[in-house]
C-alpha atoms as a PDB file:
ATOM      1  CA  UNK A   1     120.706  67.107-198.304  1.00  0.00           C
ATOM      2  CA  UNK A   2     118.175  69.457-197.483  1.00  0.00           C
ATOM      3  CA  UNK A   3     119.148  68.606-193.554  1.00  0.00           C
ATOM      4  CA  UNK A   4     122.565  69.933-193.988  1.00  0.00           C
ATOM      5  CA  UNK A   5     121.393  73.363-195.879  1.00  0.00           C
ATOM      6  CA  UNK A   6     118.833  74.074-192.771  1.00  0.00           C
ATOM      7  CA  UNK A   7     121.569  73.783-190.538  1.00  0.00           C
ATOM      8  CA  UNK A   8     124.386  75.461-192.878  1.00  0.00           C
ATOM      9  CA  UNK A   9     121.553  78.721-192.944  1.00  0.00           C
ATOM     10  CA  UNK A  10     121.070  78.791-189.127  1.00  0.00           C
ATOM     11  CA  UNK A  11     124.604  78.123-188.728  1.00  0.00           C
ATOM     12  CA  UNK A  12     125.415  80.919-190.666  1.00  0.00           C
ATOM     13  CA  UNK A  13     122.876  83.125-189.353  1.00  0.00           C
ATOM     14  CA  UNK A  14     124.100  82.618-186.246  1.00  0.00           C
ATOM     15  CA  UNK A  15     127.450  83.370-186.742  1.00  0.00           C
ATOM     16  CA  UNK A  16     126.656  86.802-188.343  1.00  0.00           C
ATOM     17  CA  UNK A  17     124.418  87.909-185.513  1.00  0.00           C
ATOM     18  CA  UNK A  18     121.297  87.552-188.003  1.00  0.00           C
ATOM     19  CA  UNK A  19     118.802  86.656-184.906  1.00  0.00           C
ATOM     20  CA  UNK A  20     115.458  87.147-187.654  1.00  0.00           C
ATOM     21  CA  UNK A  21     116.735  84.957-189.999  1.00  0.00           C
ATOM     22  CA  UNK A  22     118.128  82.587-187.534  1.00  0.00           C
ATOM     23  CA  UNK A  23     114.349  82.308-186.277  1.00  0.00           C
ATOM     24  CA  UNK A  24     112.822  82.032-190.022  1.00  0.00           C
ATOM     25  CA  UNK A  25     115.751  78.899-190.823  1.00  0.00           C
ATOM     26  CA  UNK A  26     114.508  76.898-187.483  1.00  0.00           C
ATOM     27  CA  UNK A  27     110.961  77.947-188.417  1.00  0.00           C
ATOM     28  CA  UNK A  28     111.371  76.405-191.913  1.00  0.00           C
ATOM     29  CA  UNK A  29     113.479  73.442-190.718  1.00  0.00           C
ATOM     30  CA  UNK A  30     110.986  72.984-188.302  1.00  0.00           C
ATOM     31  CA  UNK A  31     108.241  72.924-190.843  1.00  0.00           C
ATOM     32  CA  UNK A  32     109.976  70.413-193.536  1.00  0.00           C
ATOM     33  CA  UNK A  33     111.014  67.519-190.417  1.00  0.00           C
ATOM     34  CA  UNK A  34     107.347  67.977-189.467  1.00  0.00           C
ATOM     35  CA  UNK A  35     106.568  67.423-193.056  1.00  0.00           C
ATOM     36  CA  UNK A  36     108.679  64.383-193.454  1.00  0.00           C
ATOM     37  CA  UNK A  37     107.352  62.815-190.122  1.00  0.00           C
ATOM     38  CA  UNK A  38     110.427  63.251-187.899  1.00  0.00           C
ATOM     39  CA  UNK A  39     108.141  65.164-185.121  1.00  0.00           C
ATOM     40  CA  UNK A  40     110.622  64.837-182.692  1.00  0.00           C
ATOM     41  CA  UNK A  41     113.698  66.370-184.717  1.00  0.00           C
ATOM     42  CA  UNK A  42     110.847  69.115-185.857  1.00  0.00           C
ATOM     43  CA  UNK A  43     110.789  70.074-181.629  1.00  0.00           C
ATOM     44  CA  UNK A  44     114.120  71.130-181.309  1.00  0.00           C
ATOM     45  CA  UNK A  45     113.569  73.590-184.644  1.00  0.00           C
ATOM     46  CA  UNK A  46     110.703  74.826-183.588  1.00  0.00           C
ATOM     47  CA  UNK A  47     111.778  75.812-179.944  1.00  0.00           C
ATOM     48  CA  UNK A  48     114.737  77.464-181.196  1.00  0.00           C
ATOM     49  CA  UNK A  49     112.207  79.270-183.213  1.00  0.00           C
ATOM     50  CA  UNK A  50     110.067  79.927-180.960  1.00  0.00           C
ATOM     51  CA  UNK A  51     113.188  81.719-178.494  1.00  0.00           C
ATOM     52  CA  UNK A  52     114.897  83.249-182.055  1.00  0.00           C
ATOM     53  CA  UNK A  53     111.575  85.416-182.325  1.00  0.00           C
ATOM     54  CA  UNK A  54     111.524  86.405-179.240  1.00  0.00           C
ATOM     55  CA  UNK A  55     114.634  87.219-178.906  1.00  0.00           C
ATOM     56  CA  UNK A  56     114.558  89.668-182.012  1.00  0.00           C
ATOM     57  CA  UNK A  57     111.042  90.865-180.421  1.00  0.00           C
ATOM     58  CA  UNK A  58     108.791  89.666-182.436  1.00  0.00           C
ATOM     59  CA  UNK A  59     106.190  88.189-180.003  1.00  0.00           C
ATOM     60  CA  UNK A  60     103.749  88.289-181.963  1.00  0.00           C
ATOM     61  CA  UNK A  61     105.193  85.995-184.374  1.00  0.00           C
ATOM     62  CA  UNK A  62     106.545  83.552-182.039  1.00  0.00           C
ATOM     63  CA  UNK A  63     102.817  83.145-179.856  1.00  0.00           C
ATOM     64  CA  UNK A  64     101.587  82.350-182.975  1.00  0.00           C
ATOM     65  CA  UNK A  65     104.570  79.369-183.896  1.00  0.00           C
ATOM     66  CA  UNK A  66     103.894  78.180-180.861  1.00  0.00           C
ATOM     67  CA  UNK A  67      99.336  78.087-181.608  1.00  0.00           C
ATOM     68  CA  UNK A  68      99.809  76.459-184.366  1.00  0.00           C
ATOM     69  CA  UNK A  69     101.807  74.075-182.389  1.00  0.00           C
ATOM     70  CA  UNK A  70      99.369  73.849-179.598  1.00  0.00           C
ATOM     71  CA  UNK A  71      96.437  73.811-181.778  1.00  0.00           C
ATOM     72  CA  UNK A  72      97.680  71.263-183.952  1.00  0.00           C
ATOM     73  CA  UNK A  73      98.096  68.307-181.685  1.00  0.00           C
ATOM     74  CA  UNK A  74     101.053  67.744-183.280  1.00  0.00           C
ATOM     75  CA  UNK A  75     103.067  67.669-180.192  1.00  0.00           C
ATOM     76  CA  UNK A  76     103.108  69.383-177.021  1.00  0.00           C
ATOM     77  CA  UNK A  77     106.081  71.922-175.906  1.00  0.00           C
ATOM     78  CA  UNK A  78     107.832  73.415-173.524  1.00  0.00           C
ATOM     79  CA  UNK A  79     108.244  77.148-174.422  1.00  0.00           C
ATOM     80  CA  UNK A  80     106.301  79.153-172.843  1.00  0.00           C
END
């Protein structure tokens, strides 16, 4: 259930051009497959993320997505 409502609010974020809240849904999506141990589903969320906040500018934000990624040993990405 909760799947389908993360994608239903990036979908929909999407569609009305809403890049910072597109970025915030993948964050959060991101966050609850990590938390449910599905690391490599969490990836894909994260990385969309990660491009999301930069896109909308906010650098800042997304460098530090992508440390706690990095410092976490989570898993290792590509977006750099």
């Amino acid at each position: 259930m909760a799947e389908t409502l993360y994608d239903a609010a990036i979908s929909s974020s999407k569609s009305h051009k809403f890049v910072n809240e597109e970025a915030l849904a993948n964050e959060l999506a991101g966050h609850f497959f990590l938390e449910t141990d599905r690391r490599n589903r969490s990836v894909h969320y994260f990385s969309q993320a990660f491009e999301k906040y930069n896109e909308w500018g906010a650098v800042a934000k997304a460098n530090t997505l992508k440390e706690y990624l990095d410092e976490s040993g989570e898993m290792s990405w590509c977006c750099d």
